[in-house]
Protein backbone atom coordinates (compact mmCIF):
# COMPACT_ATOMS: atom_id res chain seq x y z
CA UNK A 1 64.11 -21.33 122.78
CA UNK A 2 66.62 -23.01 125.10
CA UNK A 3 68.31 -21.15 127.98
CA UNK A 4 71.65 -23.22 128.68
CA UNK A 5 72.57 -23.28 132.29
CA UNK A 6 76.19 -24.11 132.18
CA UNK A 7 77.15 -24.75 135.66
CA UNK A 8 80.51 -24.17 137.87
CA UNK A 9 82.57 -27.27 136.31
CA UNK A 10 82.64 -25.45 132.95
CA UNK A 11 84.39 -22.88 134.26
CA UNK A 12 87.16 -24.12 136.39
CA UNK A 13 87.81 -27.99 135.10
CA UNK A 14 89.67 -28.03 131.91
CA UNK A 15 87.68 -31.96 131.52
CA UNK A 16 84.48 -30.43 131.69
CA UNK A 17 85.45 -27.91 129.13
CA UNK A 18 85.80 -30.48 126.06
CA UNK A 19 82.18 -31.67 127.58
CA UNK A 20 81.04 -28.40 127.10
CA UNK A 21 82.38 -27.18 123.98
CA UNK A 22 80.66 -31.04 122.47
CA UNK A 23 77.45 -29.81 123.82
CA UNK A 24 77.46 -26.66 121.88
CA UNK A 25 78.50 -28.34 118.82
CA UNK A 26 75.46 -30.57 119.07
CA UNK A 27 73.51 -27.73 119.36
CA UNK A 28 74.39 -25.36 116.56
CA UNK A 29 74.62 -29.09 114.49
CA UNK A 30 70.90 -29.21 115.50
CA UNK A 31 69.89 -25.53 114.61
CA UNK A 32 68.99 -24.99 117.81
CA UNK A 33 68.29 -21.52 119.02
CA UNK A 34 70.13 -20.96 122.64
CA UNK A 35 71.58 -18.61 124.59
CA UNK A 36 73.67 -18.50 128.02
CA UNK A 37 74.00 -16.34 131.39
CA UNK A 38 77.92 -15.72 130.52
CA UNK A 39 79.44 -13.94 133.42
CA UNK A 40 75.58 -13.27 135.10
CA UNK A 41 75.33 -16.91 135.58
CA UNK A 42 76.27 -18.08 139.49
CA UNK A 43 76.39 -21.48 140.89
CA UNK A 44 72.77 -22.75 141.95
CA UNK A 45 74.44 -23.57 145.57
CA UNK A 46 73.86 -27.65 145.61
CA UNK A 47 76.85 -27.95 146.88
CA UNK A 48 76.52 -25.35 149.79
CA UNK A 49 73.39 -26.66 150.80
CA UNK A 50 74.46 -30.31 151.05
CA UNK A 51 77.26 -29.25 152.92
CA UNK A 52 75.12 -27.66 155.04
CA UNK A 53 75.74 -23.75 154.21
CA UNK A 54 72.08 -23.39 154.06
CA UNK A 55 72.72 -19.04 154.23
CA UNK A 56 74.41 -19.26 151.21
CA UNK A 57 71.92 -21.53 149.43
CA UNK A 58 69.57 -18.96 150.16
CA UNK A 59 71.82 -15.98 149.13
CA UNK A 60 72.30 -18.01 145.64
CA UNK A 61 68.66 -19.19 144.84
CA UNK A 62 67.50 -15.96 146.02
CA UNK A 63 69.54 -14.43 143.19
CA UNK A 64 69.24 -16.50 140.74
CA UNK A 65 65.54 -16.92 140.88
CA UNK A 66 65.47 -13.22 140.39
CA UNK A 67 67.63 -13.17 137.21
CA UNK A 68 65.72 -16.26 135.76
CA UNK A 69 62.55 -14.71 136.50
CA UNK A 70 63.45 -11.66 134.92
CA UNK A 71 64.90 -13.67 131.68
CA UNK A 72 61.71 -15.89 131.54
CA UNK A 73 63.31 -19.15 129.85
CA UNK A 74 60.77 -21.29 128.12
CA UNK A 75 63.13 -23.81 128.84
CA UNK A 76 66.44 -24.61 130.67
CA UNK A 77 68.67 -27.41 129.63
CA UNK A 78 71.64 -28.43 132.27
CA UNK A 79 74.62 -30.39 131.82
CA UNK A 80 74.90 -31.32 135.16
CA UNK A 81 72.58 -33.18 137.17
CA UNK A 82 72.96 -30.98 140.68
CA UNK A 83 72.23 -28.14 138.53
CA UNK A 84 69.42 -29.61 136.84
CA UNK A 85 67.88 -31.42 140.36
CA UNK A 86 68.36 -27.75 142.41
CA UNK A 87 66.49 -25.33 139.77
CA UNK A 88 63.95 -28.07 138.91
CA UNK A 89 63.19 -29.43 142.66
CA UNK A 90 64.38 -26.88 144.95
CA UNK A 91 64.25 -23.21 143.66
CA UNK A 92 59.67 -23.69 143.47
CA UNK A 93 60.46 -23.08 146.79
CA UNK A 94 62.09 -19.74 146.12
CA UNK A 95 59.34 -18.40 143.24
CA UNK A 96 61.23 -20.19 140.82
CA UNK A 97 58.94 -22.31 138.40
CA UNK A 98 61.09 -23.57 135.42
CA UNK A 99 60.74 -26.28 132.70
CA UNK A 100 64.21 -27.99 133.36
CA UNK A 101 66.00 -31.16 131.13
CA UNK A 102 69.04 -32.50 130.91
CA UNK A 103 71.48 -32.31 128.10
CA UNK A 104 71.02 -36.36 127.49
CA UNK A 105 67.03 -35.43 127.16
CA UNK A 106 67.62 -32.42 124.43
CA UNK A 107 70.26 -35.09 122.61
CA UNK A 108 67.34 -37.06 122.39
CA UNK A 109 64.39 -35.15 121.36
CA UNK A 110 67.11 -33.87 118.67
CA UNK A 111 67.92 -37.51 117.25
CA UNK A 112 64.48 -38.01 117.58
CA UNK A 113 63.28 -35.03 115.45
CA UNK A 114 66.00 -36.22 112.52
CA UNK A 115 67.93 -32.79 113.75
CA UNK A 116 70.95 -34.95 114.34
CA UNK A 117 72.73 -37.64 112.39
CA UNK A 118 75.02 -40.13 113.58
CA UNK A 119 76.81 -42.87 111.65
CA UNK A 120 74.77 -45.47 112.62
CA UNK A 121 77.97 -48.14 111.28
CA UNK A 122 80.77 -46.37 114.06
CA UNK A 123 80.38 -49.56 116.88
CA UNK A 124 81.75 -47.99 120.02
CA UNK A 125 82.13 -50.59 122.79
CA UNK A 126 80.39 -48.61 126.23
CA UNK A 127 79.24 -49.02 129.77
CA UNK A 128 76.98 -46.07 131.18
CA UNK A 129 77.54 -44.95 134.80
CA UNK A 130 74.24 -43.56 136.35
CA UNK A 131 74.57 -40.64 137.79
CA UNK A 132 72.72 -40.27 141.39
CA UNK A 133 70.74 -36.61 140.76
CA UNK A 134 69.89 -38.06 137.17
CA UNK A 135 68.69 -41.61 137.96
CA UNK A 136 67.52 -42.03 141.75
CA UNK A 137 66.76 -38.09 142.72
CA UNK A 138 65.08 -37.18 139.03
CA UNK A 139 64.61 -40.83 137.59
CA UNK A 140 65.78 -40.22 134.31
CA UNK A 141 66.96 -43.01 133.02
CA UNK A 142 66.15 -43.93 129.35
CA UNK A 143 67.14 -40.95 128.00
CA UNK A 144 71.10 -41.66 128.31
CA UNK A 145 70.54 -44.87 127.45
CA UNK A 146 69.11 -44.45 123.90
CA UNK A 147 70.83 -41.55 122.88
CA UNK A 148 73.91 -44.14 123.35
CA UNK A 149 71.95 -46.79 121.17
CA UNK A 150 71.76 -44.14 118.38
CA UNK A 151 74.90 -43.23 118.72
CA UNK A 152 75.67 -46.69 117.46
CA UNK A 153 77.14 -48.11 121.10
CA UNK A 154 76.93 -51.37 121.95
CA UNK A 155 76.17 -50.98 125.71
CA UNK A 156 76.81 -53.34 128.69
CA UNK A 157 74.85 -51.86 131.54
CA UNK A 158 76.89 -52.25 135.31
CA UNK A 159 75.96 -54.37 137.64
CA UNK A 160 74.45 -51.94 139.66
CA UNK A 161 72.73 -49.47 137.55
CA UNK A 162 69.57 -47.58 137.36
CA UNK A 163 67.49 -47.46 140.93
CA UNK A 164 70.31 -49.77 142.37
CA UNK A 165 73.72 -47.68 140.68
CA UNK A 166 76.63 -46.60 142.74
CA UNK A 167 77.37 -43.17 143.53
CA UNK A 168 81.07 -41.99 141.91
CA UNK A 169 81.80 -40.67 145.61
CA UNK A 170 81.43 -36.59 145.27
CA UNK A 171 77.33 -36.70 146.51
CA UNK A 172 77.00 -34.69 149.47
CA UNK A 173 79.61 -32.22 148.91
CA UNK A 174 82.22 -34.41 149.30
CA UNK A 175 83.83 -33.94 145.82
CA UNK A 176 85.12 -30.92 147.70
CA UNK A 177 86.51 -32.67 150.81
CA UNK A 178 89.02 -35.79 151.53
CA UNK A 179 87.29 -39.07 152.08
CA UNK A 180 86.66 -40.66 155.54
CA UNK A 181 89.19 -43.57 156.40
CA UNK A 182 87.88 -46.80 154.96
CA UNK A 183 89.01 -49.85 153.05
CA UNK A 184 88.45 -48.24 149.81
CA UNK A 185 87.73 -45.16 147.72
CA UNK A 186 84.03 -45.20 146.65
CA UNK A 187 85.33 -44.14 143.02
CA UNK A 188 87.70 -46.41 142.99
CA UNK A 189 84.98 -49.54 143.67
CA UNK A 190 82.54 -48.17 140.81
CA UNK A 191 85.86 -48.01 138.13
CA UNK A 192 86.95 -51.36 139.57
CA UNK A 193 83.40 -52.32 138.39
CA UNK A 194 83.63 -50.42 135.01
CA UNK A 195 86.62 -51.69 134.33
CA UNK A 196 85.57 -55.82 134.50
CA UNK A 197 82.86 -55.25 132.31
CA UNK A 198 85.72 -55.46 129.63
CA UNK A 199 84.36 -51.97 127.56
CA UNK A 200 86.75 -49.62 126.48
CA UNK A 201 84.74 -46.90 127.29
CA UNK A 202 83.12 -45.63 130.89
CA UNK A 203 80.10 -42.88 129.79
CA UNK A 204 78.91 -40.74 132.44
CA UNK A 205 76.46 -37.84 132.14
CA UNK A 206 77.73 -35.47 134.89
CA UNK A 207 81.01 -33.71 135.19
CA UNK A 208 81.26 -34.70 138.94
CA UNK A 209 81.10 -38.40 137.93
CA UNK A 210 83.72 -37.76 135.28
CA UNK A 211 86.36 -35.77 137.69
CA UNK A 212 85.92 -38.31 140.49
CA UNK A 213 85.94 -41.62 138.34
CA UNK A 214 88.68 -40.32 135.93
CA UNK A 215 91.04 -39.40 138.90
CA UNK A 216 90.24 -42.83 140.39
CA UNK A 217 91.01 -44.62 137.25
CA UNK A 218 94.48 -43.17 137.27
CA UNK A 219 95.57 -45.75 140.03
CA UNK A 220 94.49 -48.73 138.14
CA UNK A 221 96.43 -50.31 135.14
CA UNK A 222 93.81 -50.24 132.43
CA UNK A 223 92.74 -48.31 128.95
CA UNK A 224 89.74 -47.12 129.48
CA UNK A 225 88.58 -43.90 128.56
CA UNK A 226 85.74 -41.98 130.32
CA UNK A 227 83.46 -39.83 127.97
CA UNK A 228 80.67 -37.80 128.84
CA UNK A 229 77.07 -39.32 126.46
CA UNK A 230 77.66 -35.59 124.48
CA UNK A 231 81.06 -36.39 123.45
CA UNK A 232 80.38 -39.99 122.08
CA UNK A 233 77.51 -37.93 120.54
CA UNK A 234 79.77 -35.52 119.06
CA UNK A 235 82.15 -38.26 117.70
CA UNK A 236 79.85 -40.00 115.63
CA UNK A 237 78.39 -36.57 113.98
């Protein structure tokens, strides 16, 4: 029913891991009937093409939309928002025609279908970080939000969130480059942020916002933990 694309950060960041292994937990909780690439699934090539590489875009999409094609999802469900933004926007252009969501909209159609409990009483205190190729490129934004509320969060949004959020600082390809000089880091201004909302608890929904804005929080003296929406999930099962 659900063909799980798991993306690159899976496979190579230890932090998206836990992410990862939450997920699935959520979705054998659920009943949910899924299945994955495993070593036939290659990056979708977002970050080559904002970088620029736009031969080895093509070289990935081509390929991929190929495999997909032949494996006919009815659905794919993403835990990354590049992934999810580059089969659902950009791979039409390649033959590739897919029903795409993001993990935070499956969490919710779940909660919403009674497949998932949470203990409603377990008060987390949380602010949600929008990522930019979930909110401003694919304008989901509710989604993230109430699977949160159910999750029994008391949320304090950011100052700039939704349309108007901050980007963690790896857009564009540059989680894979240094930063130009300036007065400050990007993710460092956005944690900065996080961090005076008083919440214990930073929740992100893509595991380029979580490497960038954990390694920034590092340099600052505070507590606060950064979670991914499927591991709060998980917590409260």
């Amino acid at each position: 029913d659900i063909l799980w694309w798991v993306g690159c950060a899976p496979a190579t960041d230890a932090r998206a891991q836990k992410t990862a292994r939450d997920f699935a937990r959520i979705l054998n909780v659920a009943g949910v009937n899924f299945a994955v690439l495993g070593k036939n699934e290659r990056c979708t090539g977002d970050s080559a093409r904002r970088s620029g590489n736009e031969a080895l875009f093509f070289e990935l999409a081509t390929g991929n939309v190929e495999l997909l094609n032949g494996v006919n999802p009815r659905r794919i469900v993403t835990t990354c928002p590049h992934c999810l933004h580059t089969l659902k926007n950009e791979y039409p252009a390649f033959g590739g025609n897919y029903d795409v969501i993001h993990h935070t909209q499956l969490i919710q159609e779940l909660l919403s279908a009674g497949k998932l409990k949470v203990d409603p009483t377990r008060q987390a205190e949380v602010t949600y970080h929008d990522p930019c190729y979930l909110g401003r490129h694919n304008q989901v934004y509710d989604a993230p939000r109430n699977v949160l509320a159910s999750a029994g969060v008391n949320l304090t949004e950011l100052p700039r969130n939704r349309n108007n959020s901050f980007c963690c600082g790896a857009g564009g390809a540059q989680m894979w480059k240094e930063e130009e000089h300036g007065a400050e880091r990007v993710s460092t201004n956005r944690v900065r942020e996080a961090i005076a909302t008083g919440k214990d608890t930073l929740a992100v929904g893509c595991p380029f916002c979580m490497i960038m804005l954990a390694d920034a929080i590092k340099s600052e003296k505070t507590e606060m933990q950064i979670k991914d929406v499927a591991e709060i999930v998980a917590e409260g099962l």
